[in-house]
N, C-alpha and C. Protein backbone atom coordinates (compact mmCIF):
# COMPACT_ATOMS: atom_id res chain seq x y z
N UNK A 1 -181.29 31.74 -47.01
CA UNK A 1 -180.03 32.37 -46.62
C UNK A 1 -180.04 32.69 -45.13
N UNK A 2 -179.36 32.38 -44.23
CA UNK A 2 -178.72 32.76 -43.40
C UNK A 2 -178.76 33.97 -42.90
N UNK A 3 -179.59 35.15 -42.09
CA UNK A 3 -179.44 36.16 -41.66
C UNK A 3 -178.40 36.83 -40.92
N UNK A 4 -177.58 37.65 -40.85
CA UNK A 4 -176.73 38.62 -39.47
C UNK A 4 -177.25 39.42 -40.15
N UNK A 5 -177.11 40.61 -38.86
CA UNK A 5 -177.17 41.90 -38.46
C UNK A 5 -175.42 42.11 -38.44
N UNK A 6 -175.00 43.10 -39.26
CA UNK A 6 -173.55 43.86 -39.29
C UNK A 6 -173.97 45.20 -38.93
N UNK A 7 -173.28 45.46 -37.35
CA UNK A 7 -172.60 46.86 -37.41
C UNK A 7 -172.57 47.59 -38.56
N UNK A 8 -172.30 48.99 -38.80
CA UNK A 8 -172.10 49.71 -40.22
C UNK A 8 -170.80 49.99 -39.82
N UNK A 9 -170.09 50.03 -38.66
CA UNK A 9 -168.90 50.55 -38.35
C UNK A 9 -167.78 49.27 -38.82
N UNK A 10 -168.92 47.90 -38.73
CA UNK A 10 -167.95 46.46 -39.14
C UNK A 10 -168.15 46.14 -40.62
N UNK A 11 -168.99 46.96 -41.38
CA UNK A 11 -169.27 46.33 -42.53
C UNK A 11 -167.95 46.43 -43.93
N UNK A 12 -167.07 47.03 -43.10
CA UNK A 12 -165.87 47.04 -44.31
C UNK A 12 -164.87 45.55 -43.90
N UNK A 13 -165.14 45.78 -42.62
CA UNK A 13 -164.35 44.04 -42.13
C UNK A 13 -164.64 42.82 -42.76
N UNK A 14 -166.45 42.75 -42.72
CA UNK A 14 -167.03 41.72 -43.00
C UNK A 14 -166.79 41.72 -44.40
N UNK A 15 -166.66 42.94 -45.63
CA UNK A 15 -167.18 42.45 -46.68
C UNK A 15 -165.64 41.79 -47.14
N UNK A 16 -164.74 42.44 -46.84
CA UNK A 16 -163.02 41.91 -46.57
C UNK A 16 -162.97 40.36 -46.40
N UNK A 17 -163.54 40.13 -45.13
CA UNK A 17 -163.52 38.88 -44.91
C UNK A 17 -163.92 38.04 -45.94
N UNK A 18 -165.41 38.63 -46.08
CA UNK A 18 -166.22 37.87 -47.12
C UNK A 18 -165.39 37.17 -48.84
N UNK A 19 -164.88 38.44 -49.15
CA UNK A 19 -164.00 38.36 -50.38
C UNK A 19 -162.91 37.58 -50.11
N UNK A 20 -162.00 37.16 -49.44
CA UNK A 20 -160.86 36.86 -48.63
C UNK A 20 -161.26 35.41 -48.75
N UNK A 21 -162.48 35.06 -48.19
CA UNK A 21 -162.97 33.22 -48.64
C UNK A 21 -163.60 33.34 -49.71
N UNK A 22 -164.17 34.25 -50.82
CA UNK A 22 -164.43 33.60 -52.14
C UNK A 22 -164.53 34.30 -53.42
N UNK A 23 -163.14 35.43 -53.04
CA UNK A 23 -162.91 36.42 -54.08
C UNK A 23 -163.77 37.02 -54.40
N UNK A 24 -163.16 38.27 -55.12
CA UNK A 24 -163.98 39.59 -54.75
C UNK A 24 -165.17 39.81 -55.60
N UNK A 25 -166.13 40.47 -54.74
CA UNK A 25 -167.47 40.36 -55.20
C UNK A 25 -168.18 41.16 -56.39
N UNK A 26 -168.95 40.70 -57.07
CA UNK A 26 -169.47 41.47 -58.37
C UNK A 26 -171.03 42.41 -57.48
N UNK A 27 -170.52 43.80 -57.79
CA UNK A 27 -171.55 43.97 -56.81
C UNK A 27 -172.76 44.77 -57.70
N UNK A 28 -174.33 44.77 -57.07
CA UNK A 28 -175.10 45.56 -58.26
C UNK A 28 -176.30 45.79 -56.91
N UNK A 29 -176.93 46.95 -57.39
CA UNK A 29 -178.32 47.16 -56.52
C UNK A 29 -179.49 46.55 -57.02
N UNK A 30 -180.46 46.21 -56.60
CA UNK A 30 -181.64 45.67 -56.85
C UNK A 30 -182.63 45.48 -56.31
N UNK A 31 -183.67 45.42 -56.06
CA UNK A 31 -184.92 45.66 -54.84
C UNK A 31 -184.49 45.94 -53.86
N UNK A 32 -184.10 47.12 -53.77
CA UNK A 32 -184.08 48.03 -52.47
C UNK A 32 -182.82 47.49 -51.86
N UNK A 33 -182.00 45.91 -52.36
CA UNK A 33 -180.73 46.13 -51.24
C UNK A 33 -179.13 45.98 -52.65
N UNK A 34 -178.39 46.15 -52.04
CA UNK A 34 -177.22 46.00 -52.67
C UNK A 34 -176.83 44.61 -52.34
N UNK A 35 -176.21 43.85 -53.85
CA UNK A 35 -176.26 42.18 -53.66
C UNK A 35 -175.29 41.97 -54.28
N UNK A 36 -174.12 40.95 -53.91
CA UNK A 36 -172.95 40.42 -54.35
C UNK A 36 -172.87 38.92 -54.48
N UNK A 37 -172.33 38.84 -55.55
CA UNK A 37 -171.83 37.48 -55.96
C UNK A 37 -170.50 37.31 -56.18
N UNK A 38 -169.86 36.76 -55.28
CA UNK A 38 -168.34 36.26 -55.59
C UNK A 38 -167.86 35.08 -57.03
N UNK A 39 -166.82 35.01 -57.03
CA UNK A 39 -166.36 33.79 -58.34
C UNK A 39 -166.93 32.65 -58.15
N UNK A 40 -166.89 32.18 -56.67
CA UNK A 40 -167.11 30.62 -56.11
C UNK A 40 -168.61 30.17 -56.23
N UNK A 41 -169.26 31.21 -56.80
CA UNK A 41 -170.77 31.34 -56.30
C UNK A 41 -171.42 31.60 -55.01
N UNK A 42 -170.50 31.63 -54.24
CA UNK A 42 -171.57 32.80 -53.12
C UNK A 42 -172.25 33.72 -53.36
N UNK A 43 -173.26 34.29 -52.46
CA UNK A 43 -173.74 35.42 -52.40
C UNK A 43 -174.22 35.82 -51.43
N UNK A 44 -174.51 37.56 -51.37
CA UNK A 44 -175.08 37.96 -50.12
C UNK A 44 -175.88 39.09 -50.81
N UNK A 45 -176.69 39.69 -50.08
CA UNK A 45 -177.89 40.72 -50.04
C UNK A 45 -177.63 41.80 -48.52
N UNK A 46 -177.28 42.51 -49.02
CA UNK A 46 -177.66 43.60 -47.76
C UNK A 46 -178.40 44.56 -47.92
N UNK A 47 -179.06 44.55 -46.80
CA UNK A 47 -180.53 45.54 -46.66
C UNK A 47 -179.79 46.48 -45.67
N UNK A 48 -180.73 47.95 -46.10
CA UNK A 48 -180.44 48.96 -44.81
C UNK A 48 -181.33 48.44 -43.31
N UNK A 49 -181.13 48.61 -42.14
CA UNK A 49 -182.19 49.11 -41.16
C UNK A 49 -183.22 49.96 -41.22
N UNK A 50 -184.25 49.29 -40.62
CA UNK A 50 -185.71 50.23 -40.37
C UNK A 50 -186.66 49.89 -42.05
N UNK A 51 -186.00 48.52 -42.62
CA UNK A 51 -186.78 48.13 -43.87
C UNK A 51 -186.77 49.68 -44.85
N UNK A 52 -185.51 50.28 -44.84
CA UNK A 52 -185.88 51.66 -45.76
C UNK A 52 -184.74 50.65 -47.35
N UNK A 53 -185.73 51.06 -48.54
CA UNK A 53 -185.03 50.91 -49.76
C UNK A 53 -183.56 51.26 -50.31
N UNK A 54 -182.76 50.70 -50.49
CA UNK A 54 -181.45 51.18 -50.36
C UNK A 54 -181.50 51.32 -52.79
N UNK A 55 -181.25 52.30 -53.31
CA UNK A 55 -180.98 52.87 -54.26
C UNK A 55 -180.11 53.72 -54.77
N UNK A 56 -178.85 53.50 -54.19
CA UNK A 56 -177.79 54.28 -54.42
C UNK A 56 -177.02 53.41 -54.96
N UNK A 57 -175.85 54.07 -55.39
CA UNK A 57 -174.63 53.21 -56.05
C UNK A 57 -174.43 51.64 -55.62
N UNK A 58 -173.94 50.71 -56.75
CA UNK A 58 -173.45 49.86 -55.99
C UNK A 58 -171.99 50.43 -55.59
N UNK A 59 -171.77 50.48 -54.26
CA UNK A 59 -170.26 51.08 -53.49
C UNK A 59 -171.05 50.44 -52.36
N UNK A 60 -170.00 49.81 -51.45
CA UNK A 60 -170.10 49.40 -50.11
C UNK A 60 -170.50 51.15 -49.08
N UNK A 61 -169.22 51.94 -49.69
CA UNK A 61 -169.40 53.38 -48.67
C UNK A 61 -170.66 53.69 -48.71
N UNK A 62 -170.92 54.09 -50.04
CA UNK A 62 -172.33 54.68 -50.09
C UNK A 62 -173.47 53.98 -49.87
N UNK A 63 -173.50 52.82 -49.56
CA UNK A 63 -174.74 51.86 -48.66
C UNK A 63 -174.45 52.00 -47.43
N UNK A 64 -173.15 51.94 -46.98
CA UNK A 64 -172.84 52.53 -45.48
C UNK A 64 -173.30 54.07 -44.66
N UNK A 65 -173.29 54.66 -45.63
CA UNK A 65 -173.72 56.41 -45.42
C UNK A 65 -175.28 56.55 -45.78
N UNK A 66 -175.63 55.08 -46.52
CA UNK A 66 -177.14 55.44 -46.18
C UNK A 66 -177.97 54.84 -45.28
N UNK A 67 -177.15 54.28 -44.19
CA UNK A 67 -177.90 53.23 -42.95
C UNK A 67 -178.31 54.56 -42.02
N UNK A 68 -178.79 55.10 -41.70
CA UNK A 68 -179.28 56.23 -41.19
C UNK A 68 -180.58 56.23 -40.75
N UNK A 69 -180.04 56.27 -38.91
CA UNK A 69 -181.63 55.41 -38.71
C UNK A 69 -182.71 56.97 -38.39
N UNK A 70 -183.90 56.47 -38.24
CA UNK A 70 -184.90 57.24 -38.54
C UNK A 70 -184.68 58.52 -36.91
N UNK A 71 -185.17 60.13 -37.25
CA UNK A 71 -184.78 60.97 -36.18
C UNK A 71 -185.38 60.17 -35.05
N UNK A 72 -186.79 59.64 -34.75
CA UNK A 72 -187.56 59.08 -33.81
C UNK A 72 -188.24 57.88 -34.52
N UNK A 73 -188.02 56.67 -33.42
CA UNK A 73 -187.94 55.31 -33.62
C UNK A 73 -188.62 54.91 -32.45
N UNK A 74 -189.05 53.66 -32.14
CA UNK A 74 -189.26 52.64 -31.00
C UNK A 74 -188.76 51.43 -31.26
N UNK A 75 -188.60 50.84 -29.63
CA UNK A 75 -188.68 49.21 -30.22
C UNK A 75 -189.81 48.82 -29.04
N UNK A 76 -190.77 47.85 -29.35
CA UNK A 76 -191.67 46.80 -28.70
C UNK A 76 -191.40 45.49 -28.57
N UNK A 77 -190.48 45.07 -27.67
CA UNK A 77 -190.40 43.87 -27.85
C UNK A 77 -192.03 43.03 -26.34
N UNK A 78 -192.35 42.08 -27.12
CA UNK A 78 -193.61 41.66 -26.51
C UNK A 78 -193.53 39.98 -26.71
N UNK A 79 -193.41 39.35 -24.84
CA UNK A 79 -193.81 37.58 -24.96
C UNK A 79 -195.02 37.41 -23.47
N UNK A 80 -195.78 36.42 -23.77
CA UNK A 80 -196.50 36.18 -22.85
C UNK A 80 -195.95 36.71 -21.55
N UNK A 81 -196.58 37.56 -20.85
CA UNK A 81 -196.33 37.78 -19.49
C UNK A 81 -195.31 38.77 -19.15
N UNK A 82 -194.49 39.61 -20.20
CA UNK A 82 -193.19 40.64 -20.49
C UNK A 82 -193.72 41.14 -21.41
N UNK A 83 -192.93 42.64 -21.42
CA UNK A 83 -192.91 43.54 -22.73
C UNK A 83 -191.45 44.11 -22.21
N UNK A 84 -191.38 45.27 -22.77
CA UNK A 84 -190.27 46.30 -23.19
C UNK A 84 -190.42 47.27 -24.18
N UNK A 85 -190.96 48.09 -23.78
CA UNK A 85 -190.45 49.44 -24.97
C UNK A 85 -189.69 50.62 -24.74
N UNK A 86 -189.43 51.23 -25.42
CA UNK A 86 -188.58 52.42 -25.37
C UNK A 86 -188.89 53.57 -26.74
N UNK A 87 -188.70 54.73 -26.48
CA UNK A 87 -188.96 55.65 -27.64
C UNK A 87 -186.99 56.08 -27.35
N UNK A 88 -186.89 56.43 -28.80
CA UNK A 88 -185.74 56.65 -29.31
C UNK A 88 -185.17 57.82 -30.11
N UNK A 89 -185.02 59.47 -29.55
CA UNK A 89 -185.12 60.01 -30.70
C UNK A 89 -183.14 61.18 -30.75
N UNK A 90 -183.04 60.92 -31.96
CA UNK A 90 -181.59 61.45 -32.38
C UNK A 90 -180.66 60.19 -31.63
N UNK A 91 -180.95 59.23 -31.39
CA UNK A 91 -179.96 58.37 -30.91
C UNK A 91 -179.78 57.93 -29.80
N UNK A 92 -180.62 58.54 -28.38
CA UNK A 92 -180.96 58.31 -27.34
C UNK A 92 -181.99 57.78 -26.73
N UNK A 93 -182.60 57.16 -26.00
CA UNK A 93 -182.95 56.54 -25.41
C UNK A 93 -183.63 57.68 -24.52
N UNK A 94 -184.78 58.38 -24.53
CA UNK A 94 -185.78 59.31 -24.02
C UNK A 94 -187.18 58.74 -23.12
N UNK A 95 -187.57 57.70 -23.10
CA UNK A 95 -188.47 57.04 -22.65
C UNK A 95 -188.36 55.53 -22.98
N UNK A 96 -188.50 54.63 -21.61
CA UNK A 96 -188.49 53.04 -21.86
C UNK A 96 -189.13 52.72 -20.57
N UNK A 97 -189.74 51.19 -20.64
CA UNK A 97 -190.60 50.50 -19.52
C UNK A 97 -190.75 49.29 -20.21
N UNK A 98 -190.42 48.51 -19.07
CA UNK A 98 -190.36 47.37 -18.74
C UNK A 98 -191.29 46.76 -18.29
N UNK A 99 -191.87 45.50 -18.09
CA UNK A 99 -193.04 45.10 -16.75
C UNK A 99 -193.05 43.51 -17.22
N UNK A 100 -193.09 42.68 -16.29
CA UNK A 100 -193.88 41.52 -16.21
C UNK A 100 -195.28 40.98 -15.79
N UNK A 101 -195.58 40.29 -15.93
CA UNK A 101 -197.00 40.09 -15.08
C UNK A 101 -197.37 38.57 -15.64
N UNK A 102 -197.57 37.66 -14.67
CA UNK A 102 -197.68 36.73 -14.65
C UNK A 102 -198.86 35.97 -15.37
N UNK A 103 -198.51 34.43 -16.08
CA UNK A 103 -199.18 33.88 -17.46
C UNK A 103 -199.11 32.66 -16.80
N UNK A 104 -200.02 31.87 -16.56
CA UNK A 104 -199.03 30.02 -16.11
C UNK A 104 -199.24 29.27 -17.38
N UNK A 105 -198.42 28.28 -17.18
CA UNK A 105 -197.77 27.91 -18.29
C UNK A 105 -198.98 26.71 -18.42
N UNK A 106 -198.60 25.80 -19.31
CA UNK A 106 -199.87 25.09 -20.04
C UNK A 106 -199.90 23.86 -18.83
N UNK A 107 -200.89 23.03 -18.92
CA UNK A 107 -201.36 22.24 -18.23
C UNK A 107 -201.72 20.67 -18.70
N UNK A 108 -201.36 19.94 -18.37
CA UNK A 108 -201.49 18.40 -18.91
C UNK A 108 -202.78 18.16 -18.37
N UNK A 109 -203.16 18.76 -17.28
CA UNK A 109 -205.00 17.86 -16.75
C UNK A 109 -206.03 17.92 -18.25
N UNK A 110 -206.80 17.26 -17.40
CA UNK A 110 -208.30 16.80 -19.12
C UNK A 110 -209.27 17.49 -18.20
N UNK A 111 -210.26 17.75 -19.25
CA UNK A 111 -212.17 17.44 -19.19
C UNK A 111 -211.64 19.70 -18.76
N UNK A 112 -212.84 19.19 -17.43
CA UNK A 112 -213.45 20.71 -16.77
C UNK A 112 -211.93 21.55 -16.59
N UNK A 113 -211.14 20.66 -15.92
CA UNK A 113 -210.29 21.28 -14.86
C UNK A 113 -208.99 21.92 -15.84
N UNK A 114 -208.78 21.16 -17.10
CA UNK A 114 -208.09 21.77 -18.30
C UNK A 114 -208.79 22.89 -18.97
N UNK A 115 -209.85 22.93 -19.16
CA UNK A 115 -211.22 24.40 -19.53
C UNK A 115 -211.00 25.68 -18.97
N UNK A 116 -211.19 25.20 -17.66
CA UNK A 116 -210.77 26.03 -16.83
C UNK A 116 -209.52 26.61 -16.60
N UNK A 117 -208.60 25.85 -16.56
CA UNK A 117 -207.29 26.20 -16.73
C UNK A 117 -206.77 27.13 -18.22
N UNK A 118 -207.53 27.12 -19.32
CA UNK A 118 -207.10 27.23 -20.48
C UNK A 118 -207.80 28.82 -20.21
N UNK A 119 -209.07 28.49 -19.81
CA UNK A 119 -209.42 30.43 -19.95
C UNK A 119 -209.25 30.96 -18.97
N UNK A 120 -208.39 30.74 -17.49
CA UNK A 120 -207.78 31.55 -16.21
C UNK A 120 -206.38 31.83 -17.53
N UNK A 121 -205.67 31.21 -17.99
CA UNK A 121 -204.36 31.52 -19.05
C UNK A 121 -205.06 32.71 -19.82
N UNK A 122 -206.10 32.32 -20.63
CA UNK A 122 -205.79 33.56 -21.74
C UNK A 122 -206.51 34.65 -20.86
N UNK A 123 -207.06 35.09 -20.08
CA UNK A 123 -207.78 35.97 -19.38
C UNK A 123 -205.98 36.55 -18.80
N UNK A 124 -205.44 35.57 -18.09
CA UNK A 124 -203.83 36.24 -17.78
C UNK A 124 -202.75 37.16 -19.06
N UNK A 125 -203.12 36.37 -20.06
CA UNK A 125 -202.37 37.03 -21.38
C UNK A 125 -203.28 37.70 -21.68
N UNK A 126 -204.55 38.03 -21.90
CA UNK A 126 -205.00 39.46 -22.04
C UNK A 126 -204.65 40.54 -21.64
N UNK A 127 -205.12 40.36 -20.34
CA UNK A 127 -204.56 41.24 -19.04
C UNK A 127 -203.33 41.93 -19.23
N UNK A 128 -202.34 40.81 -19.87
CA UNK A 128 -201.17 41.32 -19.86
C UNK A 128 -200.39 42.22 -21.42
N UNK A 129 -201.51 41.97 -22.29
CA UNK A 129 -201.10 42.42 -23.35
C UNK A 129 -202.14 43.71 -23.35
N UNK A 130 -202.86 43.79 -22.54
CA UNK A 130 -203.10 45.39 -22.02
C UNK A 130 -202.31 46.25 -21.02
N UNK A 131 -201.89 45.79 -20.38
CA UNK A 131 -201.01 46.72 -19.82
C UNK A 131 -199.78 46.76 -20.62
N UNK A 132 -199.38 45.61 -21.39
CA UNK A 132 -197.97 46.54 -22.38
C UNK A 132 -198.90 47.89 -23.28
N UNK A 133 -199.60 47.56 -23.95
CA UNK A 133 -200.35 48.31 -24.32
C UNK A 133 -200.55 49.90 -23.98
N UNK A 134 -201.00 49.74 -22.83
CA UNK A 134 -200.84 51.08 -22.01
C UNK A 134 -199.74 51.96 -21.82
N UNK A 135 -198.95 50.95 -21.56
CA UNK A 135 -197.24 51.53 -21.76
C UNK A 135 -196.68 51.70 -22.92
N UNK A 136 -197.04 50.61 -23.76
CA UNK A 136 -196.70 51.33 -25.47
C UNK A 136 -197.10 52.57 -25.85
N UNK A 137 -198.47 52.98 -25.39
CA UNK A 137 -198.92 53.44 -25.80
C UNK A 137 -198.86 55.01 -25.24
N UNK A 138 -198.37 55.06 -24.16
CA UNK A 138 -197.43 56.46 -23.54
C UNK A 138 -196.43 56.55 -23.72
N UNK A 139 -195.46 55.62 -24.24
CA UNK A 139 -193.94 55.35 -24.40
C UNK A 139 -193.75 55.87 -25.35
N UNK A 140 -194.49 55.35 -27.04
CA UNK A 140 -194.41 55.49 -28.08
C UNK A 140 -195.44 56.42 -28.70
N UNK A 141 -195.80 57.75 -27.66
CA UNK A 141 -196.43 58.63 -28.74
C UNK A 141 -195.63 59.75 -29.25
N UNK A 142 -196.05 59.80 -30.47
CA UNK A 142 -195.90 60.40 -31.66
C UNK A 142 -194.59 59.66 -32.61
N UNK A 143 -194.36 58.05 -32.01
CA UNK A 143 -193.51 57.16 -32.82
C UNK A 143 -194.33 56.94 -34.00
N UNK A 144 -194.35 56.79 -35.23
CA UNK A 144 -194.78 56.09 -36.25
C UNK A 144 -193.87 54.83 -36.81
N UNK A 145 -192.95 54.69 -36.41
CA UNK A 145 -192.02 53.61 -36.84
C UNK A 145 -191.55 52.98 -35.33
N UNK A 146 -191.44 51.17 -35.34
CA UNK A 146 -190.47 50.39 -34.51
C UNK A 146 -190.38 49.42 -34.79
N UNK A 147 -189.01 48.84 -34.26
CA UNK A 147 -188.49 47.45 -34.50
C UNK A 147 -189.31 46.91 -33.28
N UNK A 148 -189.33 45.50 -33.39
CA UNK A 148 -190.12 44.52 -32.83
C UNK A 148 -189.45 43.37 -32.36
N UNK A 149 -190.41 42.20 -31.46
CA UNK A 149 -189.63 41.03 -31.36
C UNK A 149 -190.25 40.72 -30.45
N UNK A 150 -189.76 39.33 -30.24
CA UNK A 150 -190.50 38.28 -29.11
C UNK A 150 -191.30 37.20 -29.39
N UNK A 151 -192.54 37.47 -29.23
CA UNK A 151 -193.36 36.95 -29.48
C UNK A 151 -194.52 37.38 -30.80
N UNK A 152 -194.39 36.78 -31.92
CA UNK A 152 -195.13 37.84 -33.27
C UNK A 152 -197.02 37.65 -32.97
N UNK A 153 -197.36 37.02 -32.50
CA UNK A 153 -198.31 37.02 -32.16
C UNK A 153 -198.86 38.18 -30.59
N UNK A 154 -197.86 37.65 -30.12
CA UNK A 154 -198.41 38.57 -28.45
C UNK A 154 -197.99 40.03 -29.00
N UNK A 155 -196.98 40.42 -29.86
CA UNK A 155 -196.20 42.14 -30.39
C UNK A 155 -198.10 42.06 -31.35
N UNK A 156 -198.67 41.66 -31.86
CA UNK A 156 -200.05 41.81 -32.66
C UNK A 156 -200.92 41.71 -32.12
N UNK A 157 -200.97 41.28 -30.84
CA UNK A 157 -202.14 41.87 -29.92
C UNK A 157 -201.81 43.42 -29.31
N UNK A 158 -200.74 43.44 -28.76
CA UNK A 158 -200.20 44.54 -28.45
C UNK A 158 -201.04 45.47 -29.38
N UNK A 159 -200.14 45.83 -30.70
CA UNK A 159 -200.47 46.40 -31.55
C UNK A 159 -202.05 46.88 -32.01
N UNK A 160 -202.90 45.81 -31.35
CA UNK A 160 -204.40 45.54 -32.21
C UNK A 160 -204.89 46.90 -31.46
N UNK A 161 -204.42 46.99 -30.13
CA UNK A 161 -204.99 48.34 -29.70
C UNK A 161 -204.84 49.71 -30.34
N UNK A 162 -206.11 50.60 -30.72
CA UNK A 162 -206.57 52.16 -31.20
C UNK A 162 -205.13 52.69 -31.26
N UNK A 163 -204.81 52.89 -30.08
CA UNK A 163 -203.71 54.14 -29.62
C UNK A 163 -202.80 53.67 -30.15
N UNK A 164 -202.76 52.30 -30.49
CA UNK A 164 -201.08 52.39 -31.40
C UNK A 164 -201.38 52.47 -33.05
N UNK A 165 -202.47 52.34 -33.16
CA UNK A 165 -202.99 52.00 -34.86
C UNK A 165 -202.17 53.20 -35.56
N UNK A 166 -201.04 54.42 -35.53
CA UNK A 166 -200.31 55.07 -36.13
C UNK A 166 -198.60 53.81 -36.40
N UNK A 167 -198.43 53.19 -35.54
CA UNK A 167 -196.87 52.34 -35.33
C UNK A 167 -197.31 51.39 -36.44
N UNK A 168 -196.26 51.25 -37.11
CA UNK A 168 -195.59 50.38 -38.20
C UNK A 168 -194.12 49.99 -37.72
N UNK A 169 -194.30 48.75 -37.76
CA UNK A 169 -193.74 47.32 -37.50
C UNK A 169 -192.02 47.30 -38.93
N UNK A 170 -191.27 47.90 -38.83
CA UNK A 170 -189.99 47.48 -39.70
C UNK A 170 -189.29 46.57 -39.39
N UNK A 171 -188.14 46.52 -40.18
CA UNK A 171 -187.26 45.09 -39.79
C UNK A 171 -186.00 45.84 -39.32
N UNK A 172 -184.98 44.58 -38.76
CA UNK A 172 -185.57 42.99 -38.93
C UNK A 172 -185.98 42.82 -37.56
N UNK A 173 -187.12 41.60 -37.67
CA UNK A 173 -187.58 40.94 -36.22
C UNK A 173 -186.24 40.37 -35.82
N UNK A 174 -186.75 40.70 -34.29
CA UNK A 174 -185.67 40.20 -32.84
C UNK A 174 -186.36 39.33 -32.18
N UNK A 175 -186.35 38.20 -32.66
CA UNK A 175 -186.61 36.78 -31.98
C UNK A 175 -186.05 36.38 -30.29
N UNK A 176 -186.41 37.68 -29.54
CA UNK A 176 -185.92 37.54 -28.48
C UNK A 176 -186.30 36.76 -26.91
N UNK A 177 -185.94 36.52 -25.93
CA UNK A 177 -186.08 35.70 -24.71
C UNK A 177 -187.14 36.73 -24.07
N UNK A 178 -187.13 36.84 -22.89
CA UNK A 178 -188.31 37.68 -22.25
C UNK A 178 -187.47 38.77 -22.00
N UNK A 179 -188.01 39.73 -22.52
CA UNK A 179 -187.93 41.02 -22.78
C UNK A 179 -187.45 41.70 -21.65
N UNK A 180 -186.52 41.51 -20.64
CA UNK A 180 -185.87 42.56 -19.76
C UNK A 180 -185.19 44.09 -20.24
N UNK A 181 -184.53 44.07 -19.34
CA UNK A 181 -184.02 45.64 -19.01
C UNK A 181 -182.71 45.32 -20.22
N UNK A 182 -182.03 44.47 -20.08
CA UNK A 182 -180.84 44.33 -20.90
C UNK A 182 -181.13 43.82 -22.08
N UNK A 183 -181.97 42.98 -22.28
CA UNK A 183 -182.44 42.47 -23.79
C UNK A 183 -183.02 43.88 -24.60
N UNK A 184 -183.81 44.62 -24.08
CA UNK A 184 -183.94 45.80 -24.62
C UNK A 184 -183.04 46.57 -25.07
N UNK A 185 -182.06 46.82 -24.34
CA UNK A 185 -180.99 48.16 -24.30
C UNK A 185 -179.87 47.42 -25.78
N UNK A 186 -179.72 45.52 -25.75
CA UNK A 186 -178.98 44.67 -26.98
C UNK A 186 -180.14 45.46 -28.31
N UNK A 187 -181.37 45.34 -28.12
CA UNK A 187 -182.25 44.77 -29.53
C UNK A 187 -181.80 46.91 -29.90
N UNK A 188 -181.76 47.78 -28.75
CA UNK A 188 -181.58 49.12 -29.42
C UNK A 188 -180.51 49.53 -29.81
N UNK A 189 -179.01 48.71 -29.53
CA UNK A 189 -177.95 48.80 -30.46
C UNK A 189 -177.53 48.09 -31.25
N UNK A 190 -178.80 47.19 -31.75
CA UNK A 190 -178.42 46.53 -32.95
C UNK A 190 -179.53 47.15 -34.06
N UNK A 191 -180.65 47.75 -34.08
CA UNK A 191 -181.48 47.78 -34.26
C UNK A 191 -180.79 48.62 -35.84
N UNK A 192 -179.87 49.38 -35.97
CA UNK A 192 -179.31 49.93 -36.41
C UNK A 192 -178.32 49.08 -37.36
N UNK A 193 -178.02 47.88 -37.29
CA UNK A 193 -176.98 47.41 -38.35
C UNK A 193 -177.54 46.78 -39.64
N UNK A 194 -176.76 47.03 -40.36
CA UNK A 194 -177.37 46.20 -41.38
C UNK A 194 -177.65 45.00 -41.34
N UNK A 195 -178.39 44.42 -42.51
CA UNK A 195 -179.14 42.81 -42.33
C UNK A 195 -178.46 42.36 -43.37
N UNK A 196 -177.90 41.26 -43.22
CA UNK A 196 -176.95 40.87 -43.96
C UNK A 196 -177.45 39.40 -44.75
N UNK A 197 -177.61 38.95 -45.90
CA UNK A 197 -178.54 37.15 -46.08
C UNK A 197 -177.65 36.84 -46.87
N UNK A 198 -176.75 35.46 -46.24
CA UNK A 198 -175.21 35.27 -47.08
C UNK A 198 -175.40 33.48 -47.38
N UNK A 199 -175.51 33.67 -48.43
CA UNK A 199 -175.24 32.19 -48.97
C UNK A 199 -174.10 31.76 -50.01
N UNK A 200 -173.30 30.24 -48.88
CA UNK A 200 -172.30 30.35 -49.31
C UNK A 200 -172.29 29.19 -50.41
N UNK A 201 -171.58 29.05 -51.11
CA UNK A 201 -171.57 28.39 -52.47
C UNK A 201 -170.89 26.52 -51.87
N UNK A 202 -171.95 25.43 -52.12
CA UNK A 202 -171.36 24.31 -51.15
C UNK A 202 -169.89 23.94 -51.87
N UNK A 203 -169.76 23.23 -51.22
CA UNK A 203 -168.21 22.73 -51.22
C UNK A 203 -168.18 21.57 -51.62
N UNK A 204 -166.85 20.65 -52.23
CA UNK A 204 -167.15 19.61 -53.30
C UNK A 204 -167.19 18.75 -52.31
N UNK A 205 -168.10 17.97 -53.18
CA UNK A 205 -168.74 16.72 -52.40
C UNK A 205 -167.79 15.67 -52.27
């Protein structure tokens, strides 16, 4: 299925819409998200934000009134050579840092001079997934929860360090570009919408 992220402020539009192309939905709760099936055979699954279990009514409102994101949050977004984090608490934006630091990119030479080239690289992405580190790791104290993204490997080195071993990783991942000032400030007002997995019923052949 198909992932979006819906606003909670858009999720009466979308489910409108939704019904509107394949009549109105039979709705029921079930592992943690509320899931609809229209006449045509579509369907969708919506999950709350921050991976929390959704167990309330099936009602669109009352899955809406329970997207309620956590008092204090982070996000880490982490790719070779960039990071971005920010601590987040009642809805604001209280601490964030940015940084680059330079990775070179891969190399076509052979034998010594590719060897060499391969461990000046990861000695650069070390380097650099310690200093996000450092900054995660003043950014995000006393976070126990953040959304993530980038790179899932370089956000797990990050992570491998002591000082963050309290942060747990929720959804959904933000498969994002290199982690600037503005890609950050997008992944912290979405971070909040619901996750939406919509599969639509094919069409005659």
């Amino acid at each position: 299925m198909p992932e979006v992220l819906v606003p909670v402020a858009r999720w009466p539009r979308w489910l409108a819409n939704f019904e509107a192309s394949h009549g109105t939905a039979d709705l029921v709760v079930g592992e943690g998200a509320l899931r609809g099936a229209a006449p045509d055979g579509s369907r969708f699954v919506v999950r709350l934000p921050f991976s929390r279990p959704y167990d309330g009514p099936p009602d669109p409102a009352a899955l809406a009134a329970a997207a309620v994101a956590p008092a204090g949050w982070g996000v880490l977004l982490v790719r070779k050579g960039g990071f971005a984090v920010a601590r987040i608490e009642r809805g604001s934006v209280v601490a964030s840092k940015t940084g680059q630091r330079h990775v070179q990119g891969r190399t076509k030479a052979g034998g010594q001079s590719q060897q060499r080239f391969a461990r000046r690289r990861a000695n650069q992405a070390r380097e650099a997934f310690e200093a996000a580190a450092d900054h995660a790791a003043r950014v995000l104290a006393g976070v126990d929860v953040v959304v993530a993204g980038g790179d899932r490997t370089a956000v797990t080195e990050v992570l491998a360090d002591p000082r963050l071993a309290p942060v747990r990783v929720v959804g959904p991942w933000f498969p994002v570009p290199d982690p600037r000032r503005a890609v950050l400030e997008k992944v912290v007002a979405d971070a909040g919408a619901l996750v939406v997995d919509v599969e639509n019923a094919p069409g005659p052949p």
